[in-house]
C-alpha atoms as a PDB file:
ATOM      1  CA  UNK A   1     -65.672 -44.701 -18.008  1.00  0.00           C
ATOM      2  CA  UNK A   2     -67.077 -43.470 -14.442  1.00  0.00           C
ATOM      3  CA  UNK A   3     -68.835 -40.072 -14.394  1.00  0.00           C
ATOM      4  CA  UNK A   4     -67.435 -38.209 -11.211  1.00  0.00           C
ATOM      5  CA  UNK A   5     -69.645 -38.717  -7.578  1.00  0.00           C
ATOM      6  CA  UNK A   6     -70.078 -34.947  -7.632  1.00  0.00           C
ATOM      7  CA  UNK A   7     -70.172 -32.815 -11.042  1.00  0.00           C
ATOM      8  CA  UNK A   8     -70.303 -29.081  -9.650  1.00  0.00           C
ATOM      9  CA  UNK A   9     -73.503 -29.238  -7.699  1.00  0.00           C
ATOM     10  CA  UNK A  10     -73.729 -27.663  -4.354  1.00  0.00           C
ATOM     11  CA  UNK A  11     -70.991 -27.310  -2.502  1.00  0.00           C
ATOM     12  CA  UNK A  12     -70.468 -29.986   0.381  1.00  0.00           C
ATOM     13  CA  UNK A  13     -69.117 -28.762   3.755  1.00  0.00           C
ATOM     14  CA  UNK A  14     -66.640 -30.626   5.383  1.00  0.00           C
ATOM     15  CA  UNK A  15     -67.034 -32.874   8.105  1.00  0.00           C
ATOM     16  CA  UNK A  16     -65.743 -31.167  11.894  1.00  0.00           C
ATOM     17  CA  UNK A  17     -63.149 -32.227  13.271  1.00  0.00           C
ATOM     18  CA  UNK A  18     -63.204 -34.668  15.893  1.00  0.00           C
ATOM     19  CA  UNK A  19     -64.052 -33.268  19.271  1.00  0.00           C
ATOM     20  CA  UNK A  20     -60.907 -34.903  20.684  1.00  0.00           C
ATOM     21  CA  UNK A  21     -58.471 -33.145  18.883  1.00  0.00           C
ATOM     22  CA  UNK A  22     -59.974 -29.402  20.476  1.00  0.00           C
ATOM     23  CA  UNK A  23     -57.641 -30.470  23.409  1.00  0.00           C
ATOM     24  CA  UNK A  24     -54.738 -30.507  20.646  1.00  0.00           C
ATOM     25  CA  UNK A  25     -55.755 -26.836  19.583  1.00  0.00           C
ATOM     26  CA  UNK A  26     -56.185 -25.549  23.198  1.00  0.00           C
ATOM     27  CA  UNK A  27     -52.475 -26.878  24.242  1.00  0.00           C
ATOM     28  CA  UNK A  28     -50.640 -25.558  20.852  1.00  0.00           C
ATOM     29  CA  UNK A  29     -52.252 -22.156  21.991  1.00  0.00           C
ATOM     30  CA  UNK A  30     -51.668 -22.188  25.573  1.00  0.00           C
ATOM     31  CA  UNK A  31     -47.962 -23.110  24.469  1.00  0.00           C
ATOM     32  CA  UNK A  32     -46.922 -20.540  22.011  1.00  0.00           C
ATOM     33  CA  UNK A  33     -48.338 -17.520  24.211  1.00  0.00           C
ATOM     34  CA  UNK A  34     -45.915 -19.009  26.999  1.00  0.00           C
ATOM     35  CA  UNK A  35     -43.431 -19.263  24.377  1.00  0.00           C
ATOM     36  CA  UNK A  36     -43.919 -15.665  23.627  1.00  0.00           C
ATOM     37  CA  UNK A  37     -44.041 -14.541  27.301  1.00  0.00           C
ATOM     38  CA  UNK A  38     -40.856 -16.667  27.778  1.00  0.00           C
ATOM     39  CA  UNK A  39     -39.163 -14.714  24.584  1.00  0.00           C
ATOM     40  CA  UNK A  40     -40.077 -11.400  26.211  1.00  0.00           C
ATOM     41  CA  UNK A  41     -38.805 -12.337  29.447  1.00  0.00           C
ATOM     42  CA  UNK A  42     -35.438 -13.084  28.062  1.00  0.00           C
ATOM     43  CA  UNK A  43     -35.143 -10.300  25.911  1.00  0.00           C
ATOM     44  CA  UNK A  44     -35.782  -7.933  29.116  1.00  0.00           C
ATOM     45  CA  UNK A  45     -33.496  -9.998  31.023  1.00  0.00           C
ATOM     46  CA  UNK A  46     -30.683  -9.185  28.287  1.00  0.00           C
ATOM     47  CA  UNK A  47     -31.904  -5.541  28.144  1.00  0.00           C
ATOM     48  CA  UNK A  48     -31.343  -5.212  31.343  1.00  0.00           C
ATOM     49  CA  UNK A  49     -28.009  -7.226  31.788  1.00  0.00           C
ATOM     50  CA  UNK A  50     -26.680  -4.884  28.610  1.00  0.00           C
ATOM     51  CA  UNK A  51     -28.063  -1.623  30.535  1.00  0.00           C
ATOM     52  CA  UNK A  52     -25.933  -2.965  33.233  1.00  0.00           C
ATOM     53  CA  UNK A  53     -22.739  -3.401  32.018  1.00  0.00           C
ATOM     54  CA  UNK A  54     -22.965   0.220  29.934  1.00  0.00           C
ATOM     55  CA  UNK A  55     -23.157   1.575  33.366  1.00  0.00           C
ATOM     56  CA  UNK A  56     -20.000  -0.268  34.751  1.00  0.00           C
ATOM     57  CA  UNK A  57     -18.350   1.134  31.564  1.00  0.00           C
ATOM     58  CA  UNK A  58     -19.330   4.667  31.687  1.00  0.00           C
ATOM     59  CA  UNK A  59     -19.265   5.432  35.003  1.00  0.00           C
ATOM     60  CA  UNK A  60     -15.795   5.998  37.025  1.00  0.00           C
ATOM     61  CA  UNK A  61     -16.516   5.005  40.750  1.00  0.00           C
ATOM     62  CA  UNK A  62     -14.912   8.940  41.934  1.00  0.00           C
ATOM     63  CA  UNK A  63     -16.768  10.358  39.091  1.00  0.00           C
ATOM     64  CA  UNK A  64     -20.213  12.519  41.173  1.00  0.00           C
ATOM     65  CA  UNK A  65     -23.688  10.876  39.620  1.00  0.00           C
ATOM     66  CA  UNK A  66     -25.056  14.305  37.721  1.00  0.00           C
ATOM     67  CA  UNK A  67     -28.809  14.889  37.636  1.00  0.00           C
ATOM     68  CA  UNK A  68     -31.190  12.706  35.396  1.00  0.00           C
ATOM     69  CA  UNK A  69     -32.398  15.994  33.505  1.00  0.00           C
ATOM     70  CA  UNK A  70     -28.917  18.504  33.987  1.00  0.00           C
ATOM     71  CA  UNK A  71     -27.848  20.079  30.529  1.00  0.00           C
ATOM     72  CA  UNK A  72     -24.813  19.602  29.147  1.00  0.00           C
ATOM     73  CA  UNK A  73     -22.044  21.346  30.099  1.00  0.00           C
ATOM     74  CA  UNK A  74     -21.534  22.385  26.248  1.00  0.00           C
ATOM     75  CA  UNK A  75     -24.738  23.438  25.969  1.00  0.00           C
ATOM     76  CA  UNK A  76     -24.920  27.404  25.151  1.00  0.00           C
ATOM     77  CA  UNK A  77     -27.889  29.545  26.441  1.00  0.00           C
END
């Protein structure tokens, strides 16, 4: 029977990978931020498409446009 190469000594580091894969690591990168700026871009897209079509159901086209800040009409003082 063999004796193991290494029995607990120090610990040895392992090798680096090869310079040619850093490209690899640089492109996965580069394409999951514009993955993520994509993925923001089409949820404010949809935001604003949704915001959009509350507005065409809320608002009657006679009905006046009342201030951003107005109080409600229910609203006792």
């Amino acid at each position: 029977m063999k004796a193991p190469a290494r029995l607990g000594g120090a610990h040895v580091p392992a090798p680096r990978p090869a310079s040619d894969h850093r490209w690899r690591r640089v492109l996965l990168r580069a394409l999951g931020i514009a993955v993520a700026l994509l993925a923001l871009l089409a949820a404010l897209a949809w935001l604003d498409h949704a915001e959009g079509d509350l507005r065409q159901v809320r608002a009657s086209p006679t009905a006046p446009v009342p201030p951003a800040f107005a109080p409600s009409p229910t609203t006792v003082s």
